[in-house]
C-alpha atoms as a PDB file:
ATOM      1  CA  UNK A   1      39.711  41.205 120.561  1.00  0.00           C
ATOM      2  CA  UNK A   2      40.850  43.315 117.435  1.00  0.00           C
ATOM      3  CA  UNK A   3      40.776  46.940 117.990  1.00  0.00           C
ATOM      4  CA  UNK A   4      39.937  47.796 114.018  1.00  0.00           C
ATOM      5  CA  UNK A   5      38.149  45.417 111.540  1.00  0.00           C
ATOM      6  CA  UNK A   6      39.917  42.369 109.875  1.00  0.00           C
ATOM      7  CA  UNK A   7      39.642  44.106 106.662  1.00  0.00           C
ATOM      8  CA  UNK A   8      41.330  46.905 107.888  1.00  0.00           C
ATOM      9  CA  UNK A   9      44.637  45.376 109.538  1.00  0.00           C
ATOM     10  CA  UNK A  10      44.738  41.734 108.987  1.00  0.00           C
ATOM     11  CA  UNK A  11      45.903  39.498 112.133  1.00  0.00           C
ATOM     12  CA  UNK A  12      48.960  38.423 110.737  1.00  0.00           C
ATOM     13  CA  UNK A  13      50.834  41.888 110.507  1.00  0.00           C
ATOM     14  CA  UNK A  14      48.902  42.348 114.080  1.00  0.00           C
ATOM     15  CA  UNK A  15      50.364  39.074 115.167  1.00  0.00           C
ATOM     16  CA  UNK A  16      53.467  40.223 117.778  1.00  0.00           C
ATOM     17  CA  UNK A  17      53.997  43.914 116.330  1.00  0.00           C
ATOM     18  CA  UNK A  18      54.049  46.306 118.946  1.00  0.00           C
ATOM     19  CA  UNK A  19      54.121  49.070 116.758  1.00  0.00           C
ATOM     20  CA  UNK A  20      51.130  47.656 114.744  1.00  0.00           C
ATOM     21  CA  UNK A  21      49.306  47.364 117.745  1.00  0.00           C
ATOM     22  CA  UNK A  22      50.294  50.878 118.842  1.00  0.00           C
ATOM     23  CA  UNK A  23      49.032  52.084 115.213  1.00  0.00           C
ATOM     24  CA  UNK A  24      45.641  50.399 115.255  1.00  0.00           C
ATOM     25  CA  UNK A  25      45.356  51.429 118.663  1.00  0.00           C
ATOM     26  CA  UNK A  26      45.851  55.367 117.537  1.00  0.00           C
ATOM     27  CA  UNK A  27      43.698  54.703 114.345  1.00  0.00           C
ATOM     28  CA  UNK A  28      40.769  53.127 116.611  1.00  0.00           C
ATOM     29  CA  UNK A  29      40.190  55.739 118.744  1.00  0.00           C
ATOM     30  CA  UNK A  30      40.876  58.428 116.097  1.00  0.00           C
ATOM     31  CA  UNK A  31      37.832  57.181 114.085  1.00  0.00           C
ATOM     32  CA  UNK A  32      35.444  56.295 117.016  1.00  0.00           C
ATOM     33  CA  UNK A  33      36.533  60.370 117.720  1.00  0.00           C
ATOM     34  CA  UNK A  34      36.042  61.426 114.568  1.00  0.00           C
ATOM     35  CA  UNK A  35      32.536  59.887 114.433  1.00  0.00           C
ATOM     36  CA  UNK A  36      31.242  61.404 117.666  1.00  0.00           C
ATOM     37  CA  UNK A  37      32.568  64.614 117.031  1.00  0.00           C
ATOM     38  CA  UNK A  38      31.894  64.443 113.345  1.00  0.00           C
ATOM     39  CA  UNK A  39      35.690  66.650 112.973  1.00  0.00           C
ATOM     40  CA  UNK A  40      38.355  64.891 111.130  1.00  0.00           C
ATOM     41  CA  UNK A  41      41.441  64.214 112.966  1.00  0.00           C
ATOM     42  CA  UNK A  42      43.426  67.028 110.586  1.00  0.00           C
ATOM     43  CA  UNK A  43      41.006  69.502 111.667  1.00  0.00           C
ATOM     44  CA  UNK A  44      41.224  68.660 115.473  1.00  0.00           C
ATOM     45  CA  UNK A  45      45.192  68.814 115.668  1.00  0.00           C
ATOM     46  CA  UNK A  46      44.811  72.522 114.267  1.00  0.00           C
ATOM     47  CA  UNK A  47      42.100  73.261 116.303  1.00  0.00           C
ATOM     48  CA  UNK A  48      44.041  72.331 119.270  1.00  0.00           C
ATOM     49  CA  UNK A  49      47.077  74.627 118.114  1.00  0.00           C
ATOM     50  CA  UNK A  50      44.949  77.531 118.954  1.00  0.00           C
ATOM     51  CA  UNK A  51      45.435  77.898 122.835  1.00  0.00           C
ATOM     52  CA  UNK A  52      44.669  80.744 124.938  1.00  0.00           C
ATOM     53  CA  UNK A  53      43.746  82.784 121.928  1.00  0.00           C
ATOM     54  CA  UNK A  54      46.336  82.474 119.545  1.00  0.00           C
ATOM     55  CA  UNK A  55      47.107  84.179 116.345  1.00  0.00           C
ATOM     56  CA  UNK A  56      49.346  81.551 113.859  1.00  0.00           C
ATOM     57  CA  UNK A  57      49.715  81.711 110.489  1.00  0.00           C
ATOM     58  CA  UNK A  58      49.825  78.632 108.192  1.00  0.00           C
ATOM     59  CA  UNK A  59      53.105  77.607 107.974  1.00  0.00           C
ATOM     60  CA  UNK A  60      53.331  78.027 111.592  1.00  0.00           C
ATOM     61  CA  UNK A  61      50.317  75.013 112.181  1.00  0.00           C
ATOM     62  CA  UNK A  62      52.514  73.275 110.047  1.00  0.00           C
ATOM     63  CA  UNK A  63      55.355  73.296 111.844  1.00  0.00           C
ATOM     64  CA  UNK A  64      53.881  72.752 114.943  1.00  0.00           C
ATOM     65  CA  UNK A  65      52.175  69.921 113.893  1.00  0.00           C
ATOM     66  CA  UNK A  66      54.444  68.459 111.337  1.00  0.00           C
ATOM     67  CA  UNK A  67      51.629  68.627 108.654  1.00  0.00           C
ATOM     68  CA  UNK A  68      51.914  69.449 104.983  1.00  0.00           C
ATOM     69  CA  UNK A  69      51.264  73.081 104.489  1.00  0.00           C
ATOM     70  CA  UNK A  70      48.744  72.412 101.285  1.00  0.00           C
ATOM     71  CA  UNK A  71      46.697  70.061 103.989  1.00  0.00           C
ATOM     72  CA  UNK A  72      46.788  72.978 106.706  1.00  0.00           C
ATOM     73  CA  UNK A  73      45.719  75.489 103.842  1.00  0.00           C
ATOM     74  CA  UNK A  74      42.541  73.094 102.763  1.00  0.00           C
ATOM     75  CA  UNK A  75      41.525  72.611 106.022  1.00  0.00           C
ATOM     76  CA  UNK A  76      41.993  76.348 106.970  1.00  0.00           C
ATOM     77  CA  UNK A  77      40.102  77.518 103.864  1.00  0.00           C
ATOM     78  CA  UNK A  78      37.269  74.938 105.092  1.00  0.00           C
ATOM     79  CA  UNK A  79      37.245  76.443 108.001  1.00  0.00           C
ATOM     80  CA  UNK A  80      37.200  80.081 107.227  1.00  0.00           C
ATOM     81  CA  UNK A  81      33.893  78.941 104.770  1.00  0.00           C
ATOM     82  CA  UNK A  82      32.182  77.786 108.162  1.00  0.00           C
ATOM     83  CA  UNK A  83      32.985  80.417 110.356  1.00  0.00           C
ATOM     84  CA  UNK A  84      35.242  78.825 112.726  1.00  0.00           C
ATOM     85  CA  UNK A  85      38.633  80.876 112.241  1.00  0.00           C
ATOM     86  CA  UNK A  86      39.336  84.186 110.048  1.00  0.00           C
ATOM     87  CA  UNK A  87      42.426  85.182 108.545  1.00  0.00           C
ATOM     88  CA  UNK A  88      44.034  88.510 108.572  1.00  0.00           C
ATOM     89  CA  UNK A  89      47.130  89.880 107.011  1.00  0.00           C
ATOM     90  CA  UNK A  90      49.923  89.821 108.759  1.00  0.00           C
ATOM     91  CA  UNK A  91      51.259  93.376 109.423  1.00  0.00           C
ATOM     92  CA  UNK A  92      55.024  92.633 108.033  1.00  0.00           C
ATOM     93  CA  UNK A  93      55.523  90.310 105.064  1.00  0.00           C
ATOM     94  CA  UNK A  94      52.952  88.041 103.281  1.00  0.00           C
ATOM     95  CA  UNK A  95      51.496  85.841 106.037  1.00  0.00           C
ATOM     96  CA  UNK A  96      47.764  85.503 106.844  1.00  0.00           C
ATOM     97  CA  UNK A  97      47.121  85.095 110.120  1.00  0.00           C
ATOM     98  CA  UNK A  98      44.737  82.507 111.625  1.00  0.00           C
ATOM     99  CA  UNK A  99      42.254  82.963 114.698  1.00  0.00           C
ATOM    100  CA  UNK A 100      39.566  80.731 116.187  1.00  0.00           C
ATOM    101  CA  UNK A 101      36.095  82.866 115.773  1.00  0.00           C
ATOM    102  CA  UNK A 102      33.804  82.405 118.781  1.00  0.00           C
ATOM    103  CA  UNK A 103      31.975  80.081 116.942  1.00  0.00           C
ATOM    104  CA  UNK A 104      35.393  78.023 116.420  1.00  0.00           C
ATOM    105  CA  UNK A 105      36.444  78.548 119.835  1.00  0.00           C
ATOM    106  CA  UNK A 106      32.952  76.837 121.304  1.00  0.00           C
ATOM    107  CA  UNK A 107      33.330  74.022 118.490  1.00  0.00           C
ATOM    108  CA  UNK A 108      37.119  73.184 120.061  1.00  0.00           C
ATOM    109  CA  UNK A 109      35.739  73.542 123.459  1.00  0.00           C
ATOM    110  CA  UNK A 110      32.831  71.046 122.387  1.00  0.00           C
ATOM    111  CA  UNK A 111      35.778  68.778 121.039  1.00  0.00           C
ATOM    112  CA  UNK A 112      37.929  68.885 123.813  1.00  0.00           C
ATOM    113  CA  UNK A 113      34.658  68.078 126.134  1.00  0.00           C
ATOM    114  CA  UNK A 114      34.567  64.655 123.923  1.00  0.00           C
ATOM    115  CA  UNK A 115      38.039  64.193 124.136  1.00  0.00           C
ATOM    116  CA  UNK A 116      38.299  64.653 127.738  1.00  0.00           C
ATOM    117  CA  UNK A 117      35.001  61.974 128.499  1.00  0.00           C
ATOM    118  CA  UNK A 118      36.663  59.535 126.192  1.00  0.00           C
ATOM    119  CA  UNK A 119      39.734  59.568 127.929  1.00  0.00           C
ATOM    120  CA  UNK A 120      37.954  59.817 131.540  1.00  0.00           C
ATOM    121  CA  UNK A 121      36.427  56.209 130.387  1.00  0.00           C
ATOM    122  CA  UNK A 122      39.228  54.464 129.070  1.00  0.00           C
ATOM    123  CA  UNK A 123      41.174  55.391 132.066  1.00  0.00           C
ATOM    124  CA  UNK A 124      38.168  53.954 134.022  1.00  0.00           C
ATOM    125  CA  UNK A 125      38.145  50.980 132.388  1.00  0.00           C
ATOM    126  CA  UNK A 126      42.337  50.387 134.323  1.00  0.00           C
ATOM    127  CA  UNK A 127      43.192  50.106 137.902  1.00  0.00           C
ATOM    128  CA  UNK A 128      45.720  53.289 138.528  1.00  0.00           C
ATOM    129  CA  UNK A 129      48.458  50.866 138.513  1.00  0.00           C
ATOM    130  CA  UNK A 130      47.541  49.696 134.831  1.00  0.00           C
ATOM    131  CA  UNK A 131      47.311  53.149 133.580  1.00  0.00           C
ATOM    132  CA  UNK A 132      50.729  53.760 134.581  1.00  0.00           C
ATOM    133  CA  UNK A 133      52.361  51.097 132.819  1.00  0.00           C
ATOM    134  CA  UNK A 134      50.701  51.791 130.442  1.00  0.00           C
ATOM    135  CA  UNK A 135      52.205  55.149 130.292  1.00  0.00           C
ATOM    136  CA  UNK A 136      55.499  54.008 131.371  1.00  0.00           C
ATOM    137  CA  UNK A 137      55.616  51.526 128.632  1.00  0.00           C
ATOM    138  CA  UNK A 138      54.233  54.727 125.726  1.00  0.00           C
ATOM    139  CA  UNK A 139      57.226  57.027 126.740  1.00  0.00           C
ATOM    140  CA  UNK A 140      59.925  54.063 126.641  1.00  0.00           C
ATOM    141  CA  UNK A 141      58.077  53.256 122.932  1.00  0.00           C
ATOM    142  CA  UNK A 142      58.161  57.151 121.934  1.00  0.00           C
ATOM    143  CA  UNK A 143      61.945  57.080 123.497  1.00  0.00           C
ATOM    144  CA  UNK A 144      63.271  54.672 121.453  1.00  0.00           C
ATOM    145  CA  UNK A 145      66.154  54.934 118.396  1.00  0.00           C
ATOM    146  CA  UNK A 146      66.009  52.623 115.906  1.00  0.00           C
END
């Protein structure tokens, strides 16, 4: 079974890559995500920078998430226009500071409640000692120099 359409990856750079695999794998779920949630996958990694009420400014989701800074400023500005964070200048130097709005912070909760189902049924769909190969086998891939 291919995890994305033909059209998308073809079979032959599928064909014994582990990495492509890996990638199509990461792609697949990011865009059945993005469809139920209707949220970009851009917008849900800086969502998910704002834990327990943090204040971060720009270049700071940036960082964190190893994102261009003009992407983090579109999808900032985006979501300033819909109410789900507001800046704030800094008090020292020329930073704006970015904060979830209560209307953002019930829109990440709403994503993380779709994240956390989808992840609940895929590990449903392995015995425990699948899912921990499985695991096993991510951190030696993440691990590795080459």
């Amino acid at each position: 079974m291919n995890i994305l359409p033909k059209r998308e990856i073809p079979d032959d750079v599928l064909e014994g890559s582990v990495l492509a695999r890996i990638a199509a794998a990461y792609f697949s779920v990011g865009k059945r995500l993005e469809r139920k949630t209707q949220c970009s996958a851009t917008r849900g990694f800086i969502l998910s920078t704002f834990r327990d009420g943090a204040t971060l400014n720009q270049n700071q989701i940036a960082t964190l998430l190893g994102f261009d800074r003009t992407v983090v400023h579109r999808a900032v500005k985006s979501m300033v226009q819909e109410g789900l964070v507001a800046e704030r200048k800094a008090q020292s130097g020329r930073a704006i500071n970015v904060k979830l709005t209560a209307k953002g912070n019930k829109y990440r909760e709403r994503l993380i409640k779709a994240r956390t189902a989808a992840d609940d049924f895929i590990r449903q769909q392995m015995t425990p000692e699948e899912r921990e190969t499985l695991l096993r086998l991510l951190r030696l891939v993440a691990e590795c120099e080459f």
